[in-house]
N, C-alpha and C. Protein backbone atom coordinates (compact mmCIF):
# COMPACT_ATOMS: atom_id res chain seq x y z
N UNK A 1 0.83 -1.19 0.00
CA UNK A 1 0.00 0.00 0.00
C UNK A 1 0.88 1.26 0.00
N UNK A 2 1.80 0.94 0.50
CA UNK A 2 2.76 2.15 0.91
C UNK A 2 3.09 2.49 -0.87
N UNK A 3 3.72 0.99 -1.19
CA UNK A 3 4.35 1.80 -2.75
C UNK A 3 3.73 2.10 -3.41
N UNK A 4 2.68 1.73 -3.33
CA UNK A 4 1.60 1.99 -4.34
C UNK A 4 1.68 3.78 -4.29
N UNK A 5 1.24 4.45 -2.71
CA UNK A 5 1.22 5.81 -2.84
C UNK A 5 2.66 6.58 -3.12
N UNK A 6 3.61 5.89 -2.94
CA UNK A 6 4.72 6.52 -3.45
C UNK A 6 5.03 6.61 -5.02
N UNK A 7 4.29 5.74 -5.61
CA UNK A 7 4.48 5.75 -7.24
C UNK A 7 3.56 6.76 -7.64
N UNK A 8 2.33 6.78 -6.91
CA UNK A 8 1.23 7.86 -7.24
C UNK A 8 1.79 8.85 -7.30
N UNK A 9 2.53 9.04 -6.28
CA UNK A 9 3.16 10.36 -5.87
C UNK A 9 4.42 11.01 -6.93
N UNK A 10 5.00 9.75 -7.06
CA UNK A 10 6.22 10.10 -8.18
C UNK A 10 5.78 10.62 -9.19
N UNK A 11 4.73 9.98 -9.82
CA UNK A 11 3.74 10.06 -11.32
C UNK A 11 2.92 11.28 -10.99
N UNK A 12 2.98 12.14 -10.04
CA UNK A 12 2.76 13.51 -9.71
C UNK A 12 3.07 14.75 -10.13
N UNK A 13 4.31 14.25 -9.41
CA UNK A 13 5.53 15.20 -9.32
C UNK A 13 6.01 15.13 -10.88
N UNK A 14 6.32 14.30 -10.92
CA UNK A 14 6.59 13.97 -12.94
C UNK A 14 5.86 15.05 -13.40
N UNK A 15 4.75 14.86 -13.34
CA UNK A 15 3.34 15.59 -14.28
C UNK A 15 3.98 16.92 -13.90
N UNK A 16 3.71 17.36 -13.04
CA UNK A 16 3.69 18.98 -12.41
C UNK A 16 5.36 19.55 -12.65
N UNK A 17 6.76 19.04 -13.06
CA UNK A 17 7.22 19.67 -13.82
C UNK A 17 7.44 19.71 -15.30
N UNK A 18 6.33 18.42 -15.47
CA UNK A 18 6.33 18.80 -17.04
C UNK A 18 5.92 19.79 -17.69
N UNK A 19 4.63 20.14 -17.34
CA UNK A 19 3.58 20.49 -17.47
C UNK A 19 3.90 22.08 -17.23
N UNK A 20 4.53 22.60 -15.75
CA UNK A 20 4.18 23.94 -14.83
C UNK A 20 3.41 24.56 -14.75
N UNK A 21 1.74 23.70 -14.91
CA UNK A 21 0.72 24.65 -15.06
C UNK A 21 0.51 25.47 -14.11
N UNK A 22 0.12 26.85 -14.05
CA UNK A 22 -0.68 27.76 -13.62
C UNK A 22 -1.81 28.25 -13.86
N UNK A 23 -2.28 27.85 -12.73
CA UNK A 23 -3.98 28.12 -12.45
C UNK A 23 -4.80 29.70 -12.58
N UNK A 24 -5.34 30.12 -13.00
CA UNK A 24 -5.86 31.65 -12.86
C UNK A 24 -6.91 31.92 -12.88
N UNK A 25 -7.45 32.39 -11.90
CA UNK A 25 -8.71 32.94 -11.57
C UNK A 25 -9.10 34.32 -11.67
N UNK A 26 -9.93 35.34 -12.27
CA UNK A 26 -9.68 36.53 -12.66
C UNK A 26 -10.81 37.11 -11.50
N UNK A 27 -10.40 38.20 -11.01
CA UNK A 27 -11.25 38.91 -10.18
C UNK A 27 -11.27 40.24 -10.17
N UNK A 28 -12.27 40.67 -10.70
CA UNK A 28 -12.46 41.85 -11.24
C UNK A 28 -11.31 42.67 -11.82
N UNK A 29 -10.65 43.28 -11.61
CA UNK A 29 -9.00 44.43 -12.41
C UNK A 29 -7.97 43.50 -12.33
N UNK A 30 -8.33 42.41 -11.51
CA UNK A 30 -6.42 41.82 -11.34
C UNK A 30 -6.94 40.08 -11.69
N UNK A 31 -5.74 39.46 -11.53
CA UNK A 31 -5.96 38.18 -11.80
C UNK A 31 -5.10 37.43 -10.88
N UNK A 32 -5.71 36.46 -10.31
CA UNK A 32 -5.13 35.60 -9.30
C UNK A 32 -4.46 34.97 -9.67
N UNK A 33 -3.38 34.66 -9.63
CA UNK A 33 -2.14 33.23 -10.38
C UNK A 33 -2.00 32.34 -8.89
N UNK A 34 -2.13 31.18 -9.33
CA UNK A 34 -2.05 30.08 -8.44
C UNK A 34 -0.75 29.32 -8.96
N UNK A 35 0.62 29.44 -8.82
CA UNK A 35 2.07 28.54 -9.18
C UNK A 35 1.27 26.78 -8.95
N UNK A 36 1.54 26.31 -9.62
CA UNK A 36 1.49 24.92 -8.56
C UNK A 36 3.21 24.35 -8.28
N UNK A 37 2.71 24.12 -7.01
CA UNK A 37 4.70 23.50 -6.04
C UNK A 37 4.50 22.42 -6.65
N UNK A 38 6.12 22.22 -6.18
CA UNK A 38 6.82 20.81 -6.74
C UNK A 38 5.67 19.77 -5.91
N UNK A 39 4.68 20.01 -4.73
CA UNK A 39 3.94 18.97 -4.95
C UNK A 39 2.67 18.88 -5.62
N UNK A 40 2.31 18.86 -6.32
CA UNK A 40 1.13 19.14 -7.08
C UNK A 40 -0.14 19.42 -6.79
N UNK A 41 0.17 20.57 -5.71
CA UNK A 41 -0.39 21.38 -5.20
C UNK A 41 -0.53 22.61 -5.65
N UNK A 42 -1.68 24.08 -5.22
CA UNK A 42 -1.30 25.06 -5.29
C UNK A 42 -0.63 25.65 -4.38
N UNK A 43 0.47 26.06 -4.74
CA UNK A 43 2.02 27.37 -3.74
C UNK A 43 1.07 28.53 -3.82
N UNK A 44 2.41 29.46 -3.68
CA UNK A 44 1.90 30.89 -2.97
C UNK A 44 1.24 31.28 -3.81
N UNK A 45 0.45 32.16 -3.36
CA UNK A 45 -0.55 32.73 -4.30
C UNK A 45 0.11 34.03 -4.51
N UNK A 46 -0.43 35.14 -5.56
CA UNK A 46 0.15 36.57 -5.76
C UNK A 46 -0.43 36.81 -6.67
N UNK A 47 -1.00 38.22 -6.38
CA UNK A 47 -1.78 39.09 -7.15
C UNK A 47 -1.37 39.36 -8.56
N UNK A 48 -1.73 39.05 -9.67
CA UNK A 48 -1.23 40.26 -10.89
C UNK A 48 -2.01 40.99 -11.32
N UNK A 49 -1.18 42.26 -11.58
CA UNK A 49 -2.66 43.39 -11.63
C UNK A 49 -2.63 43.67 -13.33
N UNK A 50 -4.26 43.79 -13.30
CA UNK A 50 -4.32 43.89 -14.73
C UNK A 50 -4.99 45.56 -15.13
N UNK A 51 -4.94 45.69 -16.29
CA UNK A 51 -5.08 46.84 -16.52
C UNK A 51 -6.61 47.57 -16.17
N UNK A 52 -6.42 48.59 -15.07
CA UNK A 52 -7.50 49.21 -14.49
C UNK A 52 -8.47 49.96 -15.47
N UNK A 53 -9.59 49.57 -15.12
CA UNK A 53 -10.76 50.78 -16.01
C UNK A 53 -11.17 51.97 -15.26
N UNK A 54 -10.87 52.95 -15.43
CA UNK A 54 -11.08 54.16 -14.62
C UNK A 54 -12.23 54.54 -15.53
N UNK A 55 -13.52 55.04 -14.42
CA UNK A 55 -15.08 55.31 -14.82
C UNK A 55 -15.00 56.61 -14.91
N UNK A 56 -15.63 56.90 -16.25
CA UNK A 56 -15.52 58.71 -16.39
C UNK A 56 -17.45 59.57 -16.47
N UNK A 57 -17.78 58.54 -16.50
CA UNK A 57 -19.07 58.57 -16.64
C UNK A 57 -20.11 58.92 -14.95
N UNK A 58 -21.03 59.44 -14.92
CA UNK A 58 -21.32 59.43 -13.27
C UNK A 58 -22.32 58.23 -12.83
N UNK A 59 -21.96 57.82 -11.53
CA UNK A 59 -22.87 56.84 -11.19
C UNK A 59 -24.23 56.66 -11.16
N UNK A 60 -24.65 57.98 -11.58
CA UNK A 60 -25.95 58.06 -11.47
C UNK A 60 -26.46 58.32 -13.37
N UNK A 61 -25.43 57.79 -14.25
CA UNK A 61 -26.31 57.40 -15.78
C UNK A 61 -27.32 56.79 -15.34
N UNK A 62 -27.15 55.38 -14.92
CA UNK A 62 -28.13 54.52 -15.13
C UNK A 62 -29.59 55.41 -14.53
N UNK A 63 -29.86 55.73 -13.62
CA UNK A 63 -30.88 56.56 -13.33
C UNK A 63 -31.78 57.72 -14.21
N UNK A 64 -30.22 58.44 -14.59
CA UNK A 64 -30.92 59.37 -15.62
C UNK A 64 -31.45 58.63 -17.28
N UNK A 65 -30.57 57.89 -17.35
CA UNK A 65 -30.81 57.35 -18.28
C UNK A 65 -32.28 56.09 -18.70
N UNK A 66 -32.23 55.83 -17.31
CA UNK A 66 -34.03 54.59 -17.84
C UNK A 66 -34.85 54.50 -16.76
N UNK A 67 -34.72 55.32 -15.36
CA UNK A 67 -35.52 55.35 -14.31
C UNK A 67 -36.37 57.00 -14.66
N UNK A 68 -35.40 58.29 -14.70
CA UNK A 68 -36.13 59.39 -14.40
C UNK A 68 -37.08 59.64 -15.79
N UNK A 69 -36.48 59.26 -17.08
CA UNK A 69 -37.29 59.46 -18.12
C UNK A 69 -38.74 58.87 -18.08
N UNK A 70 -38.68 57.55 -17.66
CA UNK A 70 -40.27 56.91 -17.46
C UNK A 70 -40.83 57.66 -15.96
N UNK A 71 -40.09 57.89 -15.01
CA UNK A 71 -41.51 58.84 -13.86
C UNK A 71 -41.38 60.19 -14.86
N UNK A 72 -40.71 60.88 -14.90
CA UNK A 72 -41.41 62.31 -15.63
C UNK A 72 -42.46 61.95 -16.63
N UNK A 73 -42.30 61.29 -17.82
CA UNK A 73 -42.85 61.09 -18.74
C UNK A 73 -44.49 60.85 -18.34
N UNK A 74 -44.60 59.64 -17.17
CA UNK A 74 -45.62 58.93 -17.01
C UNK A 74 -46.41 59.98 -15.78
N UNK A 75 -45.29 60.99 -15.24
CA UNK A 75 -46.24 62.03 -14.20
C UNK A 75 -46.57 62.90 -14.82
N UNK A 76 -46.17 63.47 -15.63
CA UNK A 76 -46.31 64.66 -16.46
C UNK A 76 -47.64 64.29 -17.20
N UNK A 77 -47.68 63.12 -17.97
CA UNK A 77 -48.60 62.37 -18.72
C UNK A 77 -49.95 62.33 -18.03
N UNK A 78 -50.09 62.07 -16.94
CA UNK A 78 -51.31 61.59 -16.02
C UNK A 78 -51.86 63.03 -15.89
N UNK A 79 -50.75 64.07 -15.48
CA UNK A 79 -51.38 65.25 -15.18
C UNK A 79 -51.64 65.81 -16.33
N UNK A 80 -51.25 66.33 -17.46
CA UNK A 80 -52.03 66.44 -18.98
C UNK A 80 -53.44 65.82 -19.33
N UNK A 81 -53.21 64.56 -19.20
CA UNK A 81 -54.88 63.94 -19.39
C UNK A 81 -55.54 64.33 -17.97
N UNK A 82 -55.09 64.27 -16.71
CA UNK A 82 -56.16 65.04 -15.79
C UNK A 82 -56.87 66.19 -16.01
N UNK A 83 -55.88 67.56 -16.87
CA UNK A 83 -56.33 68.53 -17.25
C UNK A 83 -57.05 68.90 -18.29
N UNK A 84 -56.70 67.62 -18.89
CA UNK A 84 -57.82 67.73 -20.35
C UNK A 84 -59.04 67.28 -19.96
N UNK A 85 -59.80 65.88 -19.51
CA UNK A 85 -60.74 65.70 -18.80
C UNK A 85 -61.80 66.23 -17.87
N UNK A 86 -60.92 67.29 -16.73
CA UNK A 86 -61.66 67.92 -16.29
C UNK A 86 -61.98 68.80 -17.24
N UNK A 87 -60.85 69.15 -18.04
CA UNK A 87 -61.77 70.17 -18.96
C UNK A 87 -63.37 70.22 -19.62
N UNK A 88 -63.32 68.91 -20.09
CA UNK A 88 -64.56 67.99 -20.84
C UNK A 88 -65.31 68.02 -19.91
N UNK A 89 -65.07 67.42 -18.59
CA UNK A 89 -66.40 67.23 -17.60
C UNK A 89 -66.67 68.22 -16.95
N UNK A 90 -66.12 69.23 -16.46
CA UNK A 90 -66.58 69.87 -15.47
C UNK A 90 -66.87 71.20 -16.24
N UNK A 91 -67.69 72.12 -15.51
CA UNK A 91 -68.51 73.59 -15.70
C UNK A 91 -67.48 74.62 -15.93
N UNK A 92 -67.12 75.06 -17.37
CA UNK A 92 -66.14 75.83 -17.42
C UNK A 92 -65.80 77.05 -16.58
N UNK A 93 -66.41 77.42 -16.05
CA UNK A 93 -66.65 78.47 -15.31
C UNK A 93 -65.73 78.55 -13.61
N UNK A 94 -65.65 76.98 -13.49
CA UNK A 94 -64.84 76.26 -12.34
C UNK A 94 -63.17 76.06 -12.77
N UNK A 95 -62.99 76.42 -14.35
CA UNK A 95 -62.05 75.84 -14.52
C UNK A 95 -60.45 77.10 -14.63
N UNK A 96 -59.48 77.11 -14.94
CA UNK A 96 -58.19 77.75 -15.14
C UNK A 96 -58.77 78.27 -17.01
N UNK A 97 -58.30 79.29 -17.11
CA UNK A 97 -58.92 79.91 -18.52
C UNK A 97 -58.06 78.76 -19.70
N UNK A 98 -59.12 78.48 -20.87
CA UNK A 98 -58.73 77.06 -21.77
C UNK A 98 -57.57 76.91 -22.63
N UNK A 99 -56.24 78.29 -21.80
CA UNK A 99 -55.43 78.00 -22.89
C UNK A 99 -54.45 76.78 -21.98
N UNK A 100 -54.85 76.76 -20.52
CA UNK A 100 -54.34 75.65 -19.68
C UNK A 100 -54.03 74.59 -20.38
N UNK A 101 -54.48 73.93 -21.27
CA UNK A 101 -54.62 72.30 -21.62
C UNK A 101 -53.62 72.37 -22.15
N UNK A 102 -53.33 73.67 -23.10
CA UNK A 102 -52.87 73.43 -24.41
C UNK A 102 -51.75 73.74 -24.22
N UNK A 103 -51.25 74.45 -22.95
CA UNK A 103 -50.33 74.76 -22.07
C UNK A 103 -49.32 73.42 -21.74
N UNK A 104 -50.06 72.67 -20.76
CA UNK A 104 -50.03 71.24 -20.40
C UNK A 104 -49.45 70.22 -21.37
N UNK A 105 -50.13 70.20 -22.35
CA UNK A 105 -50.01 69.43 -23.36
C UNK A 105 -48.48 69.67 -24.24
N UNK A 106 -48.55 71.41 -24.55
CA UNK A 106 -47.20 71.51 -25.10
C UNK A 106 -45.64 71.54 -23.94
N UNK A 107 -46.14 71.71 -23.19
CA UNK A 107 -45.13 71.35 -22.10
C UNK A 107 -44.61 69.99 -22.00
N UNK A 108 -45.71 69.25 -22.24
CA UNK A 108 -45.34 67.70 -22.11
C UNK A 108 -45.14 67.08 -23.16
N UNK A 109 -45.20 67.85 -24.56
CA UNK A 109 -44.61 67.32 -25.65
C UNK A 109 -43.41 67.60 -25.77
N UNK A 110 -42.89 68.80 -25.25
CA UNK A 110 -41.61 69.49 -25.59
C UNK A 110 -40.81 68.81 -24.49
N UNK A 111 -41.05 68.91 -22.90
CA UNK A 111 -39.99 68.70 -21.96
C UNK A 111 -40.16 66.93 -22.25
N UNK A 112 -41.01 65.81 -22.83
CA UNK A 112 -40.72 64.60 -23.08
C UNK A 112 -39.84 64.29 -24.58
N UNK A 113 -39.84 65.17 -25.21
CA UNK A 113 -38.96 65.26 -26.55
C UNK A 113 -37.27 65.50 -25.96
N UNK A 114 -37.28 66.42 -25.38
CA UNK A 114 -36.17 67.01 -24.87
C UNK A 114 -35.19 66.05 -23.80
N UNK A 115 -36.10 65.20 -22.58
CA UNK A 115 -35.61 64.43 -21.65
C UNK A 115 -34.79 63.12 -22.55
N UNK A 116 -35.78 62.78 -23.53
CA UNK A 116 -35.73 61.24 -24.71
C UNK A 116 -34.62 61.89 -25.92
N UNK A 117 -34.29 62.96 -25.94
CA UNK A 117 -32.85 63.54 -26.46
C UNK A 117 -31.79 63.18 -25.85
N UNK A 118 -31.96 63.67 -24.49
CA UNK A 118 -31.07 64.08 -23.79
C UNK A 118 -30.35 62.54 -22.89
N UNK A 119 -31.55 62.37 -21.99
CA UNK A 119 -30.83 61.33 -21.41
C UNK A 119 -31.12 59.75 -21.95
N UNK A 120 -31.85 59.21 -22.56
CA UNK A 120 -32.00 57.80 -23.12
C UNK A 120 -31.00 57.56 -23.73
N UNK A 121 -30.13 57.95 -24.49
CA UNK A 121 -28.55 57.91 -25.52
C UNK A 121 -27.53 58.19 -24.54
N UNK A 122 -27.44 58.02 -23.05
CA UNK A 122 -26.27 58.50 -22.27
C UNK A 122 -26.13 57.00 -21.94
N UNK A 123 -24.91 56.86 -22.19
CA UNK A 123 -23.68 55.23 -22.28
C UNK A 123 -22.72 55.72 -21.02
N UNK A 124 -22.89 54.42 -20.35
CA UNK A 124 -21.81 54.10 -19.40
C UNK A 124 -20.35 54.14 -20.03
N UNK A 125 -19.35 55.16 -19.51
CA UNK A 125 -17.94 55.53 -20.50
C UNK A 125 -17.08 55.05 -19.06
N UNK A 126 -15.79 53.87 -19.25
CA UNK A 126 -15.12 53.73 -18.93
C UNK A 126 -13.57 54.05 -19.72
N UNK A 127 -12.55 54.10 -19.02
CA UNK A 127 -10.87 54.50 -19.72
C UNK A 127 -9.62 53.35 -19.45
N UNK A 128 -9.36 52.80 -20.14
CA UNK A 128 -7.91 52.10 -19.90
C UNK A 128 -6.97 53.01 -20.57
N UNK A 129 -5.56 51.99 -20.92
CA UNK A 129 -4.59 53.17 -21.15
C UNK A 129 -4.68 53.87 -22.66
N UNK A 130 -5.75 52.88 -23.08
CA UNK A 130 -5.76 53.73 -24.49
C UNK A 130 -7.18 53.23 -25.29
N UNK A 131 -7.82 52.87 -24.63
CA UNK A 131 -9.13 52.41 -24.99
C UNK A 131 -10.64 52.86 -24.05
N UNK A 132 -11.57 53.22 -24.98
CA UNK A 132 -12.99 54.05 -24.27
C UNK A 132 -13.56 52.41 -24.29
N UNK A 133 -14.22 52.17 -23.12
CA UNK A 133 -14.69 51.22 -22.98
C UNK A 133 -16.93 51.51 -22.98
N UNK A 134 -17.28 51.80 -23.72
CA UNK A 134 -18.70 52.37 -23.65
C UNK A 134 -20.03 51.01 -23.91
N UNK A 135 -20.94 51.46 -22.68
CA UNK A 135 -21.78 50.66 -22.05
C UNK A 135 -23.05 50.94 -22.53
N UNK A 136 -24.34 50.26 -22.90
CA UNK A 136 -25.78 50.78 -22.88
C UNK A 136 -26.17 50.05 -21.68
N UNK A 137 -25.28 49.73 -20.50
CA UNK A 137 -25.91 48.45 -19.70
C UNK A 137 -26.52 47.16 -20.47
N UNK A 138 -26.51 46.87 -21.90
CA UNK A 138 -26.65 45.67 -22.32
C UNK A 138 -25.53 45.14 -22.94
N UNK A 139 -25.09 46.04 -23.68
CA UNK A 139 -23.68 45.50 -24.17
C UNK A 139 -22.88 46.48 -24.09
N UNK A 140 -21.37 45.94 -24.88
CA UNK A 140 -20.02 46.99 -24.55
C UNK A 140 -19.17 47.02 -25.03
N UNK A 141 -18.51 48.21 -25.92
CA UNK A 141 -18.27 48.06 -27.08
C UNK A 141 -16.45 48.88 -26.62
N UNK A 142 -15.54 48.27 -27.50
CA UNK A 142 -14.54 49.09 -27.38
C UNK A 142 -13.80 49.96 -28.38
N UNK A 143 -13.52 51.52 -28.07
CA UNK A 143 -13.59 52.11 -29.25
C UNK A 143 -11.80 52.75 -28.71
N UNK A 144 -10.40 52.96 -29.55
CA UNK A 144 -10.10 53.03 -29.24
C UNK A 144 -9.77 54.90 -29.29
N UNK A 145 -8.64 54.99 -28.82
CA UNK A 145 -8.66 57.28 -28.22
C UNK A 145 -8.29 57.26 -29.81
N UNK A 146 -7.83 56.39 -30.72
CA UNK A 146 -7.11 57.16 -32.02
C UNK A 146 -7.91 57.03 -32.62
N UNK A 147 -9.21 56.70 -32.35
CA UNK A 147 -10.97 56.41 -33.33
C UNK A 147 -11.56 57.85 -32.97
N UNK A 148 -11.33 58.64 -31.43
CA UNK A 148 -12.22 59.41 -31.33
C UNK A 148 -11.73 60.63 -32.05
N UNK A 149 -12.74 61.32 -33.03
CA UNK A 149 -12.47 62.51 -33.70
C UNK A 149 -12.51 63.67 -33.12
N UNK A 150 -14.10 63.95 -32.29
CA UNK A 150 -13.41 65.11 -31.07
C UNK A 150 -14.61 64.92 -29.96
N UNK A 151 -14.23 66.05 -29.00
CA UNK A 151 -14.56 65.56 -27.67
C UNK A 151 -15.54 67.19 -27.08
N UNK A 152 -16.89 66.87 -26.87
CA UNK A 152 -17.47 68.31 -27.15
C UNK A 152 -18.28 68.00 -25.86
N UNK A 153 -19.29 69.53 -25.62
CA UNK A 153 -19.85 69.14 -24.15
C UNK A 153 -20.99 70.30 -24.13
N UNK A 154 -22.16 70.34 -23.69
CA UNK A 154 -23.05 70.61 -24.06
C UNK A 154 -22.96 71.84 -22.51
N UNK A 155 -22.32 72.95 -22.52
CA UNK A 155 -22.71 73.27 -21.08
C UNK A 155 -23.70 74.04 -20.61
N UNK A 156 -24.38 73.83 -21.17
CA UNK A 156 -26.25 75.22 -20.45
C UNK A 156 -27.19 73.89 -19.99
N UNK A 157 -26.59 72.39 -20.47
CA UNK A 157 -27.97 71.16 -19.57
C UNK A 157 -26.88 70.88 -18.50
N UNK A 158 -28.08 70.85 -17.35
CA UNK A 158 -27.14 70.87 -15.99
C UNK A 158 -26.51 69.84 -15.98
N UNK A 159 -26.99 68.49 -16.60
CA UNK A 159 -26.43 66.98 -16.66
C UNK A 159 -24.84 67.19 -17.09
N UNK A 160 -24.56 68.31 -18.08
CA UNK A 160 -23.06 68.47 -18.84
C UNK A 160 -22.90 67.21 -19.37
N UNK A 161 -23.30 66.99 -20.61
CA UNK A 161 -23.36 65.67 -21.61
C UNK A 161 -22.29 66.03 -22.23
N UNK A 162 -21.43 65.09 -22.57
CA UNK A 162 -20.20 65.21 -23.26
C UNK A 162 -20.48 63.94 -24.28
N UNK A 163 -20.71 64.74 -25.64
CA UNK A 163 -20.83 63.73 -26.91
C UNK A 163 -18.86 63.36 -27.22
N UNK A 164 -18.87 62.08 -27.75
CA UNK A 164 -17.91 61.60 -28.26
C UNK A 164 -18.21 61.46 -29.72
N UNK A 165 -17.29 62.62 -30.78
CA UNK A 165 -17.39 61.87 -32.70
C UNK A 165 -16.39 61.29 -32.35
N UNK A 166 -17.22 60.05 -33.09
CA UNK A 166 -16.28 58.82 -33.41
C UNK A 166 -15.84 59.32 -34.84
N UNK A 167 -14.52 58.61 -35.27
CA UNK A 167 -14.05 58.43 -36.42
C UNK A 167 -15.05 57.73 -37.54
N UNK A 168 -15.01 56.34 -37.31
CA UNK A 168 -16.28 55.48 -37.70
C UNK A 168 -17.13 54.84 -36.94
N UNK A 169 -18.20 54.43 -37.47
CA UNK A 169 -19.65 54.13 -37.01
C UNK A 169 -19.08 52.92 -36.31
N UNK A 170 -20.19 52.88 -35.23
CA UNK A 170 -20.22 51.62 -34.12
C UNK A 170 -21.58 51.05 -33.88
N UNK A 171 -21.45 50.49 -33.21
CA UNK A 171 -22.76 49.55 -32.31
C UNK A 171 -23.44 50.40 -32.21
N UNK A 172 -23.30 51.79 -31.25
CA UNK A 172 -24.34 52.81 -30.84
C UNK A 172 -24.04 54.25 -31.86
N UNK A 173 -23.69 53.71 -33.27
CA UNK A 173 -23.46 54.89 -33.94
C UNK A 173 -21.93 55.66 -34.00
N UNK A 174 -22.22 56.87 -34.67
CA UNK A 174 -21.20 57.33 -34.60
C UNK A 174 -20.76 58.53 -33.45
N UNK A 175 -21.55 58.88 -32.74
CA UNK A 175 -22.05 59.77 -31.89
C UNK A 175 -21.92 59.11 -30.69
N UNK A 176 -21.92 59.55 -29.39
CA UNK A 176 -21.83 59.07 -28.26
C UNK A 176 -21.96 59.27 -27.48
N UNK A 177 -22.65 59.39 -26.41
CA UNK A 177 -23.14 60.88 -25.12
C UNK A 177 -22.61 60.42 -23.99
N UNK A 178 -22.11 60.80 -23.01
CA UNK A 178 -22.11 60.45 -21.75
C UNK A 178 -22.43 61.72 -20.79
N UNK A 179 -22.91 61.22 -19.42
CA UNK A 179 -22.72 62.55 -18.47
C UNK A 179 -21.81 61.91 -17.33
N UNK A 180 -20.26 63.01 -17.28
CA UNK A 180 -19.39 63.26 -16.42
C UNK A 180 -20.01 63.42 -15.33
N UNK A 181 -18.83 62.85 -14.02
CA UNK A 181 -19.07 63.05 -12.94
C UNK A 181 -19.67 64.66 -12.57
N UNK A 182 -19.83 64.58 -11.49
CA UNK A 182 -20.64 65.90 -10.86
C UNK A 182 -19.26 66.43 -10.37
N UNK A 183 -18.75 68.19 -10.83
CA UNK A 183 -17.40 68.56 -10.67
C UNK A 183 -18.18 70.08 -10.68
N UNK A 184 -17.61 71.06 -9.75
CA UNK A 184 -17.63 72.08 -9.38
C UNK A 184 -16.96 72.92 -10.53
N UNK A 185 -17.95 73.55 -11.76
CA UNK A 185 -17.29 74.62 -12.52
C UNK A 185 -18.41 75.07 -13.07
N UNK A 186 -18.04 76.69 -13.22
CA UNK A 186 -19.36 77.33 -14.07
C UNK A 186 -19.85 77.21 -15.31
N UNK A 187 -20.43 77.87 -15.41
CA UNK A 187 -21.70 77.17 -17.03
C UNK A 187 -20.71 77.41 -18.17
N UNK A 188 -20.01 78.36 -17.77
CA UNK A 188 -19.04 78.33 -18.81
C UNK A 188 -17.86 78.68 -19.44
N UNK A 189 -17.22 77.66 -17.86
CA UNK A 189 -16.18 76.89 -18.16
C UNK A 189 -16.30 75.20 -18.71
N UNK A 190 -15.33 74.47 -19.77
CA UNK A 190 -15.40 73.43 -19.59
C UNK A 190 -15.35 72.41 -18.89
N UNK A 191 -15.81 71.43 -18.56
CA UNK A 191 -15.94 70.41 -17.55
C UNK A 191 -14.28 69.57 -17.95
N UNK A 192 -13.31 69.80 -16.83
CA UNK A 192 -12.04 68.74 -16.55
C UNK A 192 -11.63 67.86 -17.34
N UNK A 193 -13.04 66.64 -17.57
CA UNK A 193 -13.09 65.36 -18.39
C UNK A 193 -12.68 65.62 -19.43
N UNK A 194 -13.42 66.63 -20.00
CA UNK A 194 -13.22 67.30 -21.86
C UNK A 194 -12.11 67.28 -22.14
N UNK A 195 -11.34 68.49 -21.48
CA UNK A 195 -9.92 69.00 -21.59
C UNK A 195 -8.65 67.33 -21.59
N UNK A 196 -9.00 66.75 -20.51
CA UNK A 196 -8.59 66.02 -20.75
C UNK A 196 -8.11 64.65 -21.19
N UNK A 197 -9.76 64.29 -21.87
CA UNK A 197 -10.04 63.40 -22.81
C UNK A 197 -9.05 64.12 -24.66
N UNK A 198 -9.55 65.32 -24.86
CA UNK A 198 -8.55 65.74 -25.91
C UNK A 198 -7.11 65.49 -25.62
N UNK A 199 -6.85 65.72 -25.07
CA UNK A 199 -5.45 65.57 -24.71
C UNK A 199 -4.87 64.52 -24.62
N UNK A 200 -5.97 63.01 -24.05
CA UNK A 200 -5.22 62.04 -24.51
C UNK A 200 -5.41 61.92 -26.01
N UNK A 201 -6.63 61.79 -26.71
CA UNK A 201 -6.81 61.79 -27.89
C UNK A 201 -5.60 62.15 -28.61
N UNK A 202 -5.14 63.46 -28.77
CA UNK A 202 -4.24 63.69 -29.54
C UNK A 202 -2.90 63.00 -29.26
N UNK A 203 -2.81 62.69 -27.77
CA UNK A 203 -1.38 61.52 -27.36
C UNK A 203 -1.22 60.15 -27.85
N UNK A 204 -2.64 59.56 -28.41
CA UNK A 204 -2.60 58.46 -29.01
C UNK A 204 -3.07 58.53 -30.07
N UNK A 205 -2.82 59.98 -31.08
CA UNK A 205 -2.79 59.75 -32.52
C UNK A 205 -0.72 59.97 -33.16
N UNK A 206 -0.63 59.90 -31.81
CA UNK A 206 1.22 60.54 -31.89
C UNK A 206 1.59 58.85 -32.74
């Protein structure tokens, strides 16, 4: 019994320097390397770090982007047809003078045109060392800084949407919106990101 586990063991060790596999498990930015020891085991473990995605985009896209558009839309909406209705049913005489509705109505055509501009096309924008990593939360596309043509920013909407021209067309077009973190500057100055999204741009057309 004994030799038996000592041959097992030999026919182990054999394998594991033939072989020197390393095991890897990836966890989120870095990747775990597992050595296996001379006994065909896993040895020390040690981190390798892999290339970080720095988020340029604010945590709160996803919100603006597919939560606030459906409550405005659908509150705004309820209260338009409330105002039209009472109009119909009740004794005009009780009512706000009849240019109200039409009031209502163009308000809620214009500020739901404007919201479905603005924020439904805003993509989750991540950065490695030379690649835009851009999100619809369904899929994710990689475009690289020597694709982007230029880097512009909308500053009178408080969101500060910063469109990306692409060189050529992608998944989500050629166009690209994101809204930057929330950063302390006036209406008009440019937002940080801009300045220095060009700047790599032009470092990786060098």
């Amino acid at each position: 019994m004994q030799g038996f586990y000592q041959v097992g063991k030999d026919v182990g060790l054999s394998h594991a320097h033939k072989s020197r596999a390393i095991l890897q498990t990836t966890l989120g930015p870095y990747t775990l390397v597992h050595p296996v020891s001379s006994h065909g085991n896993r040895g020390g473990e040690a981190f390798e770090k892999a290339p970080m995605a720095r988020t340029l985009s604010s945590a709160q896209t996803f919100v603006m982007k597919a939560i606030f558009p459906v409550v405005w839309i659908v509150g705004f909406g309820a209260g338009t047809l409330m105002v039209w209705r009472a109009r119909l049913q009740t004794a005009a005489q009780s009512l706000p003078p009849p240019e109200g509705k039409w009031l209502f109505l163009g308000g809620f055509v214009c500020g739901g045109a404007f919201i479905v501009r603005t924020c439904v096309p805003l993509k989750r924008v991540r950065l490695t060392q030379d690649t835009l990593l851009i999100s619809n939360y369904w899929r994710e596309i990689r475009v690289p800084l020597r694709d982007v043509h230029d880097v512009t920013e909308s500053r009178w909407i408080n969101i500060r949407p910063v469109p990306l021209h692409l060189r050529h067309p992608t998944a989500f077009g050629s166009r690209v919106v994101f809204m930057p973190q929330t950063r302390w500057c006036g209406s008009g100055w440019p937002h940080p990101i801009v300045e220095e999204l060009r700047r790599l741009v032009q470092q990786a057309r060098l």
